[in-house]
C-alpha atoms as a PDB file:
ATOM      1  CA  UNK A   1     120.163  66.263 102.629  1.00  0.00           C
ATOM      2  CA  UNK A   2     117.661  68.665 104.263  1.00  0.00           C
ATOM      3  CA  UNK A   3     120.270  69.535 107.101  1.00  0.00           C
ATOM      4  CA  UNK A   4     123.281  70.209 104.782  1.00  0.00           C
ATOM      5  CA  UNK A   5     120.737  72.738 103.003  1.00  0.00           C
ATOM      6  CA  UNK A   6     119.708  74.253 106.146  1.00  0.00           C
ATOM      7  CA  UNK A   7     123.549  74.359 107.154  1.00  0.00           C
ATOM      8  CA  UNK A   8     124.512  76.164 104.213  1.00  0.00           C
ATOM      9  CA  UNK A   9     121.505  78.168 104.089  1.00  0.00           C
ATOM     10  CA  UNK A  10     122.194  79.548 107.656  1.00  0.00           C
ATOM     11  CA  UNK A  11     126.295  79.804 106.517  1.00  0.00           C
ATOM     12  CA  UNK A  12     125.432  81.680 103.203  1.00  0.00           C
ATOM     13  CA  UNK A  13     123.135  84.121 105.511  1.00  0.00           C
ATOM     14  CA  UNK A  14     125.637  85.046 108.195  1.00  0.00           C
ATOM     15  CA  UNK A  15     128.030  85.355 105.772  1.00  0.00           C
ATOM     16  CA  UNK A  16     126.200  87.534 103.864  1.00  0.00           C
ATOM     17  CA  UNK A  17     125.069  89.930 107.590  1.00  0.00           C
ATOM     18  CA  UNK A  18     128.978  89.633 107.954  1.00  0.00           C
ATOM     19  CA  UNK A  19     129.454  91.412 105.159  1.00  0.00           C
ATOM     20  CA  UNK A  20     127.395  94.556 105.264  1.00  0.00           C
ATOM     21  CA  UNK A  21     128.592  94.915 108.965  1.00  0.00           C
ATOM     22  CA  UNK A  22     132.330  94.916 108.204  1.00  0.00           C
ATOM     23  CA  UNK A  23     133.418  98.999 109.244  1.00  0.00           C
ATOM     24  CA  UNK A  24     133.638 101.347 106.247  1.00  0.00           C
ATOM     25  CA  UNK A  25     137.119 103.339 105.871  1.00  0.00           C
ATOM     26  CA  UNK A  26     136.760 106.507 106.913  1.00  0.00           C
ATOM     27  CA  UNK A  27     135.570 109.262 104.710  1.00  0.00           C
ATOM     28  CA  UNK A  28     138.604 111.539 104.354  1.00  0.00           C
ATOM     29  CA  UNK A  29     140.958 108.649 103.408  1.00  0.00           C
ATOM     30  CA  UNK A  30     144.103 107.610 104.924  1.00  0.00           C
ATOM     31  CA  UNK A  31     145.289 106.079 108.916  1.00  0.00           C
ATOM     32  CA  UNK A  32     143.770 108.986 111.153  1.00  0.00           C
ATOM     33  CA  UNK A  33     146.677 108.422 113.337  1.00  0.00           C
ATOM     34  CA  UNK A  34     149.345 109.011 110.472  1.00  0.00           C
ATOM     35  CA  UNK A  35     150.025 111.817 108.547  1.00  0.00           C
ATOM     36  CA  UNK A  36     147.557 113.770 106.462  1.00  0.00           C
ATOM     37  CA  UNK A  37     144.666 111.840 108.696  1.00  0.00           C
ATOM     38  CA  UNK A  38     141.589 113.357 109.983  1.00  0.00           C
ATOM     39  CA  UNK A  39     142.103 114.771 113.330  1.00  0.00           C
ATOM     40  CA  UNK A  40     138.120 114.293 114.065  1.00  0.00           C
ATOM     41  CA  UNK A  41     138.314 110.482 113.992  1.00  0.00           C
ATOM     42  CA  UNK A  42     137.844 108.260 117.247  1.00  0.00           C
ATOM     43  CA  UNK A  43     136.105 108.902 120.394  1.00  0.00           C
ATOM     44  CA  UNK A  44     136.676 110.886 123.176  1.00  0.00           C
ATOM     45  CA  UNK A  45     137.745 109.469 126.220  1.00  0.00           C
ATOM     46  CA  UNK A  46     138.580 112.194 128.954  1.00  0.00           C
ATOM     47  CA  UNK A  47     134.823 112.016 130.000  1.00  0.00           C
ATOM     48  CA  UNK A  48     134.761 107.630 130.094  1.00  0.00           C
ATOM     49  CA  UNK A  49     137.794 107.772 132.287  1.00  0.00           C
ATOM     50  CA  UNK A  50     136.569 110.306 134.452  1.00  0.00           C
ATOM     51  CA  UNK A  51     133.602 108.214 135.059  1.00  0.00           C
ATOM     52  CA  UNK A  52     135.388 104.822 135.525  1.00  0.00           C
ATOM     53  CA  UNK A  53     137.564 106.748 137.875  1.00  0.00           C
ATOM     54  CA  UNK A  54     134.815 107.850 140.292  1.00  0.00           C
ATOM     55  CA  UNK A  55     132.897 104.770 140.133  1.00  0.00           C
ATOM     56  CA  UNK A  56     136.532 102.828 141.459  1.00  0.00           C
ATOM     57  CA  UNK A  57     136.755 105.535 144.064  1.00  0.00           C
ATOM     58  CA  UNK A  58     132.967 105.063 145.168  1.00  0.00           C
ATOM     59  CA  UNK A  59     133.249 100.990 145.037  1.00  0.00           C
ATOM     60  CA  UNK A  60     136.969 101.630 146.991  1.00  0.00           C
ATOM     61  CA  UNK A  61     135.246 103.740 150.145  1.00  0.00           C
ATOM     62  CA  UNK A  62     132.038 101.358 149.991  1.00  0.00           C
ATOM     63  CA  UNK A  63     134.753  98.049 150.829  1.00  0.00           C
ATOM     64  CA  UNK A  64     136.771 100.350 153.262  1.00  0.00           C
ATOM     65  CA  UNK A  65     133.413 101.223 155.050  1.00  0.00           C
ATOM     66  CA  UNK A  66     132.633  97.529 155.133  1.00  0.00           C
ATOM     67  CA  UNK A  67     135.660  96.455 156.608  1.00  0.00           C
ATOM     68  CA  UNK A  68     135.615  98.976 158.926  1.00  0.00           C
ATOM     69  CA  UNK A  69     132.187  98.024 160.333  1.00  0.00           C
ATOM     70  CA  UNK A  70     133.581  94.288 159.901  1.00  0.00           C
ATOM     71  CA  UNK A  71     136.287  95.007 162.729  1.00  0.00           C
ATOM     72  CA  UNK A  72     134.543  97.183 164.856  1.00  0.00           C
ATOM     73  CA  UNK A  73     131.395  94.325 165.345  1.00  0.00           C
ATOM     74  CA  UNK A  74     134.392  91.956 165.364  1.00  0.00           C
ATOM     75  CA  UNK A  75     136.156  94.097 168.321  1.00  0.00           C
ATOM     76  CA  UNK A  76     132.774  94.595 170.427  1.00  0.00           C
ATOM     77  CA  UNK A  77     132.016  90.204 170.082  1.00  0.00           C
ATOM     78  CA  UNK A  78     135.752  90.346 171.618  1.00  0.00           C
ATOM     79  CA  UNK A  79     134.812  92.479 174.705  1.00  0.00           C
ATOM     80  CA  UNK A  80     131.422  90.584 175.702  1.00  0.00           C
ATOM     81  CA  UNK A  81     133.356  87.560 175.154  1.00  0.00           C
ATOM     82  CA  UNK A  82     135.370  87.466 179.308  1.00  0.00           C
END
């Protein structure tokens, strides 16, 4: 009996956090991609692409520059080798 209280203890409480976290509508009413909506609503996301593009083009170089050191210690094992 205690752990079917305890269950539905711990259910009724997450339901109830659930609840108050669900996302309000927004205050000028109405889809803010429709008609009529508010142009202010959303994020921006120029500036997180920007970002997320320079941090590709930085990991990009960083495996280029590793592969390239990769084959040249490759190509100098090759010439000791004879």
């Amino acid at each position: 009996m205690k752990k079917i209280l305890k269950f539905l203890g711990i259910a009724l409480f997450t339901v109830a956090i659930n609840n108050t976290l669900i996302a309000q509508p927004l205050p000028g009413g109405g889809d803010p991609g429709g008609p009529g909506g508010d142009p202010i609503a959303g994020a921006p996301v120029g500036d997180g692409l920007l970002i997320l593009g320079i941090l590709a083009a930085l990991y990009a170089g960083k495996k280029i520059y590793e592969l390239y050191l990769e084959n040249k210690l490759e190509k100098n094992e090759d010439k000791k080798e004879p």
